[in-house]
PDB file of N, CA and C in Angstrom:
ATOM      1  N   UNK A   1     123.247 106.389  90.363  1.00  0.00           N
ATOM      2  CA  UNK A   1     122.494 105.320  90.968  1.00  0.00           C
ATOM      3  C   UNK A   1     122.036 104.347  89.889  1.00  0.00           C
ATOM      4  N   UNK A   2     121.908 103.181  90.197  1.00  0.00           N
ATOM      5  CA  UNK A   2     121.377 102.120  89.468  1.00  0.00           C
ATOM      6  C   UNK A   2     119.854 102.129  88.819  1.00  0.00           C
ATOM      7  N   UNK A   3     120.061 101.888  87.482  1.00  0.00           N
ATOM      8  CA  UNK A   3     118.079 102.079  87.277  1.00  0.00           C
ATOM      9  C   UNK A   3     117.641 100.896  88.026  1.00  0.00           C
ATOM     10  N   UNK A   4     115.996 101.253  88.283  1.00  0.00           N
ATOM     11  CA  UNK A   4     115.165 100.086  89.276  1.00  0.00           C
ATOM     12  C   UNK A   4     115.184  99.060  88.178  1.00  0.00           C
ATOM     13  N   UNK A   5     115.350  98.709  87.402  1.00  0.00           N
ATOM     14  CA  UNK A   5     115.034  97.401  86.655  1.00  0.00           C
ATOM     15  C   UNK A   5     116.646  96.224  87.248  1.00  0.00           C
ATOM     16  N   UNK A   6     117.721  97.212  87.421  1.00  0.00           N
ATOM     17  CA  UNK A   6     119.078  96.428  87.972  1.00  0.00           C
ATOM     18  C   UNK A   6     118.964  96.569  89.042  1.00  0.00           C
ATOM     19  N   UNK A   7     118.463  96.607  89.959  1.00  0.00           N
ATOM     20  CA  UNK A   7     118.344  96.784  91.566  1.00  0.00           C
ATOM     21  C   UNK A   7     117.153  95.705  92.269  1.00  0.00           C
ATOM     22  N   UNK A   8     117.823  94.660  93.256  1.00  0.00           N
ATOM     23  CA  UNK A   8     116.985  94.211  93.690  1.00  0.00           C
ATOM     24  C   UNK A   8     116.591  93.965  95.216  1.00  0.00           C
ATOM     25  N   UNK A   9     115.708  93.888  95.440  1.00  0.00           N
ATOM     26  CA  UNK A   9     114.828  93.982  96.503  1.00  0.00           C
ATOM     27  C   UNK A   9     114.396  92.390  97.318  1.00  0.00           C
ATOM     28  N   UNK A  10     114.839  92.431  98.644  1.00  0.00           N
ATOM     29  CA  UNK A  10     114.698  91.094  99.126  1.00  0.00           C
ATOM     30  C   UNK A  10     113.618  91.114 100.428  1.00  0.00           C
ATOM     31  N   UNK A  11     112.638  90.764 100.567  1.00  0.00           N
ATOM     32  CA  UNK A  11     111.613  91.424 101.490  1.00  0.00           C
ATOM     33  C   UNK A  11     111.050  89.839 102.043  1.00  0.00           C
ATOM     34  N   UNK A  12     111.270  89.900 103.352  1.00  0.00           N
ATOM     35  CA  UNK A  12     111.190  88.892 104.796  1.00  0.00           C
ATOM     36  C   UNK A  12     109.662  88.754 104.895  1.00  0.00           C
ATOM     37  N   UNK A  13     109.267  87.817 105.639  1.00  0.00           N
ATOM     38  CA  UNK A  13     107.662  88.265 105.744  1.00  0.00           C
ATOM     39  C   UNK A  13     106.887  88.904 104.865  1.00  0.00           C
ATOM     40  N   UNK A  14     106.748  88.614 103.814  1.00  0.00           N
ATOM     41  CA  UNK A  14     106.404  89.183 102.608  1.00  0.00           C
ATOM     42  C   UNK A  14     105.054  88.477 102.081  1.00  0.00           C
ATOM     43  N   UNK A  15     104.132  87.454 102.620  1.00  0.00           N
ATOM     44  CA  UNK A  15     103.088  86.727 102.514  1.00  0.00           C
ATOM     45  C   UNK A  15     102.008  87.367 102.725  1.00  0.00           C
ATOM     46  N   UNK A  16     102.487  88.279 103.262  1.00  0.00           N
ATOM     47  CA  UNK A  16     100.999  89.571 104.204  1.00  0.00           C
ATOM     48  C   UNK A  16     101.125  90.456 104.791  1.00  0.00           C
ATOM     49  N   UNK A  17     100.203  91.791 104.717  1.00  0.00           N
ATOM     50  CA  UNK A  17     100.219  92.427 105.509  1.00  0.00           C
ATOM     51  C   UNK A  17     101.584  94.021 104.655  1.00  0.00           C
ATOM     52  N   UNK A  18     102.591  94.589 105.622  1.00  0.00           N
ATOM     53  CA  UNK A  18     103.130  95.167 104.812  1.00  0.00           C
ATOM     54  C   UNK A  18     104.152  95.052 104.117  1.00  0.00           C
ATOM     55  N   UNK A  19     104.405  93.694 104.222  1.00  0.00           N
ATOM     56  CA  UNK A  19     105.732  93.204 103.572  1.00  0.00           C
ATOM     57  C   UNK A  19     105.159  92.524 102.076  1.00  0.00           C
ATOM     58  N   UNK A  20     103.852  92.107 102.336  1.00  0.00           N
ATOM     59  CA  UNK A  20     103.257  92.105 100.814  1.00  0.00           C
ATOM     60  C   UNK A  20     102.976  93.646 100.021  1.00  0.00           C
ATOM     61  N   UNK A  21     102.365  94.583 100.809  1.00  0.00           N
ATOM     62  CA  UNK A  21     102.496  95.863 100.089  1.00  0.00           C
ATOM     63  C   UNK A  21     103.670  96.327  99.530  1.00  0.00           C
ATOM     64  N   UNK A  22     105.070  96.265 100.299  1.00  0.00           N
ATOM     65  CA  UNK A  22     106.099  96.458  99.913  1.00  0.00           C
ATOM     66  C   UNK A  22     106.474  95.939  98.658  1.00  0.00           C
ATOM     67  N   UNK A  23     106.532  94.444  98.464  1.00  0.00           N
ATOM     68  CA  UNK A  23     106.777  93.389  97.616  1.00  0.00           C
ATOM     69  C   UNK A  23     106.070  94.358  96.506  1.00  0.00           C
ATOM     70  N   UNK A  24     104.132  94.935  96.359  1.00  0.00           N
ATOM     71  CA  UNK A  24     104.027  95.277  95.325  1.00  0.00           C
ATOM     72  C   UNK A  24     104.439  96.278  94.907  1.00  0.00           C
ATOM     73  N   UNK A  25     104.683  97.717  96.031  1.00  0.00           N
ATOM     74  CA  UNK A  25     105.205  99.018  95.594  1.00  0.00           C
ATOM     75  C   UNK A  25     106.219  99.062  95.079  1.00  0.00           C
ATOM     76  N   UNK A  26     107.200  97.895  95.658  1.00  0.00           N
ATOM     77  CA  UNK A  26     108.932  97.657  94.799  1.00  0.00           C
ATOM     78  C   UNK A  26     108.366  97.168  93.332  1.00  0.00           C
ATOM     79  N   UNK A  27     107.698  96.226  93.022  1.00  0.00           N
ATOM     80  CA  UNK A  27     107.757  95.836  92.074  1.00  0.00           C
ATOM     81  C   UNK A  27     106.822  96.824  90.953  1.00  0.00           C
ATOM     82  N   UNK A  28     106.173  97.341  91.139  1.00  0.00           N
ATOM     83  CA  UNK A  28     105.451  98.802  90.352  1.00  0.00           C
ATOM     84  C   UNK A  28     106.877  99.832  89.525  1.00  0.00           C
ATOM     85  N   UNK A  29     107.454  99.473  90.693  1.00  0.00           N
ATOM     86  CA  UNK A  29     108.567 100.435  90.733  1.00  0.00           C
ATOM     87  C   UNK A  29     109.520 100.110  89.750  1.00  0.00           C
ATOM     88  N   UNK A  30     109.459  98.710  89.258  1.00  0.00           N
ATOM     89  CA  UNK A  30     110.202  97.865  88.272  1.00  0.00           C
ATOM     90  C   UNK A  30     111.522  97.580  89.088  1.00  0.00           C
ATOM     91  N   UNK A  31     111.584  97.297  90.427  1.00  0.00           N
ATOM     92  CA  UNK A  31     112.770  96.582  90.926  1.00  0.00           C
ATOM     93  C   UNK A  31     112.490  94.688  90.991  1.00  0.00           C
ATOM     94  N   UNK A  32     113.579  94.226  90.656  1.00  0.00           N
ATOM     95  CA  UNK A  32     113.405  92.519  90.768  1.00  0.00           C
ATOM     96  C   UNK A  32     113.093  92.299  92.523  1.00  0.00           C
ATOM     97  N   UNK A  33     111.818  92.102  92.526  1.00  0.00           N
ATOM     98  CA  UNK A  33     111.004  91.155  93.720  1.00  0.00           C
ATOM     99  C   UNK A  33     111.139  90.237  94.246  1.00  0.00           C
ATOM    100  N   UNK A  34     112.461  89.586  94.928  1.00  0.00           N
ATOM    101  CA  UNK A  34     112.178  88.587  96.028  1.00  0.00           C
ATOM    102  C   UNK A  34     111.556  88.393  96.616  1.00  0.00           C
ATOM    103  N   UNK A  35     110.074  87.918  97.143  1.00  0.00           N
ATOM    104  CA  UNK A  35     109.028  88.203  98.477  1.00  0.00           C
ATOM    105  C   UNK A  35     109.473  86.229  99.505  1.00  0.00           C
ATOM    106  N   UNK A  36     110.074  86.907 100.717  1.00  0.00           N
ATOM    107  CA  UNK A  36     110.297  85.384 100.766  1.00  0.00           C
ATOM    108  C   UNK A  36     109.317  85.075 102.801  1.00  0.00           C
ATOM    109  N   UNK A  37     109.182  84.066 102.346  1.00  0.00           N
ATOM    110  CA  UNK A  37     108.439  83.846 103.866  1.00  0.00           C
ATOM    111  C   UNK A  37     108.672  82.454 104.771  1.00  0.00           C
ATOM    112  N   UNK A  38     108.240  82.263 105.808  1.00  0.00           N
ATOM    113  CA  UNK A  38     108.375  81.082 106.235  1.00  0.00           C
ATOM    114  C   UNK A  38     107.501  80.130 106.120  1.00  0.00           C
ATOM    115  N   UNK A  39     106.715  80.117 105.129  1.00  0.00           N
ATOM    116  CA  UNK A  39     105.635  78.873 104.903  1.00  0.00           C
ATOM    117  C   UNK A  39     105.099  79.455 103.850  1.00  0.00           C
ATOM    118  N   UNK A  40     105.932  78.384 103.116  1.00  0.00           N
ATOM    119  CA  UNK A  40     106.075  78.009 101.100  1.00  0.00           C
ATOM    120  C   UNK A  40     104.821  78.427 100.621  1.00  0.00           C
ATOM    121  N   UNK A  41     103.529  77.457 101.434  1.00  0.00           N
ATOM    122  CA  UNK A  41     102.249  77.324 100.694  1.00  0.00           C
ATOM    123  C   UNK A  41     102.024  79.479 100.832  1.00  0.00           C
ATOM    124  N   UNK A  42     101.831  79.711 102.063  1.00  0.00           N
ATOM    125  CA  UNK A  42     101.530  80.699 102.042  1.00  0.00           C
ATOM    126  C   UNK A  42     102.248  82.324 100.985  1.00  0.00           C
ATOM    127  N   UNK A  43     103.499  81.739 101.117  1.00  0.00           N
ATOM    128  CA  UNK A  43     104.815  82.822  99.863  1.00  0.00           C
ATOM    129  C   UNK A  43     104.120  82.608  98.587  1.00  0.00           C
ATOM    130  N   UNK A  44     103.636  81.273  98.377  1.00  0.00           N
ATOM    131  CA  UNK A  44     103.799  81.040  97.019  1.00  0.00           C
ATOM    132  C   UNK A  44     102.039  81.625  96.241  1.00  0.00           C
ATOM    133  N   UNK A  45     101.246  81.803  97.355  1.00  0.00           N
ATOM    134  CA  UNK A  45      99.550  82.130  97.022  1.00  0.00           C
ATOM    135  C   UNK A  45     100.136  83.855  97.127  1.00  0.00           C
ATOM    136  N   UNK A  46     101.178  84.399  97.834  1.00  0.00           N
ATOM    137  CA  UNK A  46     100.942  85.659  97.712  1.00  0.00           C
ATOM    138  C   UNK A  46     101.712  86.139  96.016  1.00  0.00           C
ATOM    139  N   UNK A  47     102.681  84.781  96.067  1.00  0.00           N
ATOM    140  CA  UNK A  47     103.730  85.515  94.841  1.00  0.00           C
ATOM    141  C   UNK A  47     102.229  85.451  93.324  1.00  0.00           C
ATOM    142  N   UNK A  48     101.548  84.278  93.773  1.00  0.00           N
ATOM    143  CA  UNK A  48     101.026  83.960  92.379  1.00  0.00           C
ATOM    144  C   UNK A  48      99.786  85.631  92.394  1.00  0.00           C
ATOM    145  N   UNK A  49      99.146  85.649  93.690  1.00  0.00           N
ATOM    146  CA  UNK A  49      98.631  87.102  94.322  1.00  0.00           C
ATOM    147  C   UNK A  49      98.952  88.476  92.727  1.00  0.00           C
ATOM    148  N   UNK A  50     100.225  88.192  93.186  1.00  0.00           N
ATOM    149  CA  UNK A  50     101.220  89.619  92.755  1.00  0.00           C
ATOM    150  C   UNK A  50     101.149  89.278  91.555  1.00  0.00           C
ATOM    151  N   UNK A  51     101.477  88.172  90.599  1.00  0.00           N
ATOM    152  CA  UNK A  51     101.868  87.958  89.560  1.00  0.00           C
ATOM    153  C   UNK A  51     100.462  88.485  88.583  1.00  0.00           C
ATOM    154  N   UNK A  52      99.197  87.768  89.147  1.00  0.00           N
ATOM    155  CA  UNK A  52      97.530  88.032  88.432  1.00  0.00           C
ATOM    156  C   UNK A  52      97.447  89.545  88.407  1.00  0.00           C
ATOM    157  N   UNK A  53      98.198  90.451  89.108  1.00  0.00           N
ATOM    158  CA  UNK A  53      98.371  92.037  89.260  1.00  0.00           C
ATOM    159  C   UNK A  53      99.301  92.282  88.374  1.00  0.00           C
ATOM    160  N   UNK A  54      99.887  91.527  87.198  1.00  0.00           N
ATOM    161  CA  UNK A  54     101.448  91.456  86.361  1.00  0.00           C
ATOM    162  C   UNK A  54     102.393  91.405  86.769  1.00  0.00           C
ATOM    163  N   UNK A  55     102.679  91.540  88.046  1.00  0.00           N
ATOM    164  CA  UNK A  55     103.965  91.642  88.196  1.00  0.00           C
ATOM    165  C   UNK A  55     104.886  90.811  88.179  1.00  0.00           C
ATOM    166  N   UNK A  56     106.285  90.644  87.839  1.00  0.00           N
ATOM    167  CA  UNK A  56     107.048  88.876  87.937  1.00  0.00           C
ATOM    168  C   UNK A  56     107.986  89.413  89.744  1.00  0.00           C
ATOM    169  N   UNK A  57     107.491  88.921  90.545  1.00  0.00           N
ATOM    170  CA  UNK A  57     108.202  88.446  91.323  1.00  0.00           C
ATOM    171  C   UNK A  57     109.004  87.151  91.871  1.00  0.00           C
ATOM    172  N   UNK A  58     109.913  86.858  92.132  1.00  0.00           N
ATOM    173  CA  UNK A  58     110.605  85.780  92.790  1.00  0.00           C
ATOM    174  C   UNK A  58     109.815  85.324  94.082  1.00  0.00           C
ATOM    175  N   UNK A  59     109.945  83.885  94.588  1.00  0.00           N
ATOM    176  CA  UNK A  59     109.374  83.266  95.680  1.00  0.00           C
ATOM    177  C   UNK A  59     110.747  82.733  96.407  1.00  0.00           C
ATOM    178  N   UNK A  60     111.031  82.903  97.563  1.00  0.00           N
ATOM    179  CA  UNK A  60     112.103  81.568  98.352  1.00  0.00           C
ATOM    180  C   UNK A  60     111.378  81.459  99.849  1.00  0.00           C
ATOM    181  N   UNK A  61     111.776  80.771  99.718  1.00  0.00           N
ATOM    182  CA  UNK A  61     111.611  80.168 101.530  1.00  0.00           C
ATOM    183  C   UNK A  61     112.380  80.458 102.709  1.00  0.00           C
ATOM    184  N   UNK A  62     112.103  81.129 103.379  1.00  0.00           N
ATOM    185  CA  UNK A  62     113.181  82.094 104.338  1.00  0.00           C
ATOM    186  C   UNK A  62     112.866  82.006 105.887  1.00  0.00           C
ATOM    187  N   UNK A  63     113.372  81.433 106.685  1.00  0.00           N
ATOM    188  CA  UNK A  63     113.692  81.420 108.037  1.00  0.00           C
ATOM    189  C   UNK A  63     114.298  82.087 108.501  1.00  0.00           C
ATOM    190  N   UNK A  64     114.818  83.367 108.898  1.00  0.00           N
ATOM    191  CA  UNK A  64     115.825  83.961 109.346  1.00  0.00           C
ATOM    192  C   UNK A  64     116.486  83.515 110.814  1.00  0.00           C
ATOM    193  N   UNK A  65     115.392  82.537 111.585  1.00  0.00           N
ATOM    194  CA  UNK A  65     115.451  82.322 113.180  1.00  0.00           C
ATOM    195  C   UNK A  65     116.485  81.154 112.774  1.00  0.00           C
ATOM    196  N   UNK A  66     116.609  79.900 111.379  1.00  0.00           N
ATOM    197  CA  UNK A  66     116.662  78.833 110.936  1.00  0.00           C
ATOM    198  C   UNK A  66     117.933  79.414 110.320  1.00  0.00           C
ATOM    199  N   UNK A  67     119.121  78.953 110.631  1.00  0.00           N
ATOM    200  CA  UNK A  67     120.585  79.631 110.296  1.00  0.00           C
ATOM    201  C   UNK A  67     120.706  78.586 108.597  1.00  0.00           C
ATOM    202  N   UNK A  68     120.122  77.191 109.037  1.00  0.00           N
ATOM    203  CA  UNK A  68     120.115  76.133 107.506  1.00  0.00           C
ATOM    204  C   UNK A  68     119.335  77.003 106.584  1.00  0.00           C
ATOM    205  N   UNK A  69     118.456  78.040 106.816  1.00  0.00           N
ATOM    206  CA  UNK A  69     117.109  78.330 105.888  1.00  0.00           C
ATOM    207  C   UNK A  69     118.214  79.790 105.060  1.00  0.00           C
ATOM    208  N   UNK A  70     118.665  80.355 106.138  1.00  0.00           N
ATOM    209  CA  UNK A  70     119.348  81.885 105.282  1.00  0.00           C
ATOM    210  C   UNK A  70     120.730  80.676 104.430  1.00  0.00           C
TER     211      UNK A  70
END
């Protein structure tokens, strides 16, 4: 299996709730953190959230309903 530092993790709804817990338990874990959501302002207060906790996660903007957004 791949070590967690080469393995990455892409997590939907990730602004709050348990898709932000996820975002941090993956990233504890030392896997690369995508946390992506549908409203920027809100992705981007949770990524900076995660980051003041050390962690480096990734931010994108993700619609899954929005076929232009995936």
């Amino acid at each position: 299996m791949a070590k967690a530092e080469d393995r990455i993790a892409l997590v939907t709804g990730a602004n709050k709730g348990i898709g932000f817990e996820i975002c941090r338990q993956l990233a504890r874990r030392g896997l690369r953190v995508i946390l992506t959501s549908r409203d920027a302002k809100k992705g981007l207060g949770a990524q900076k959230a995660l980051a003041k906790e050390g962690f480096e996660v990734l931010y994108r903007e993700l619609d899954v309903s929005r076929r232009s957004s995936v």
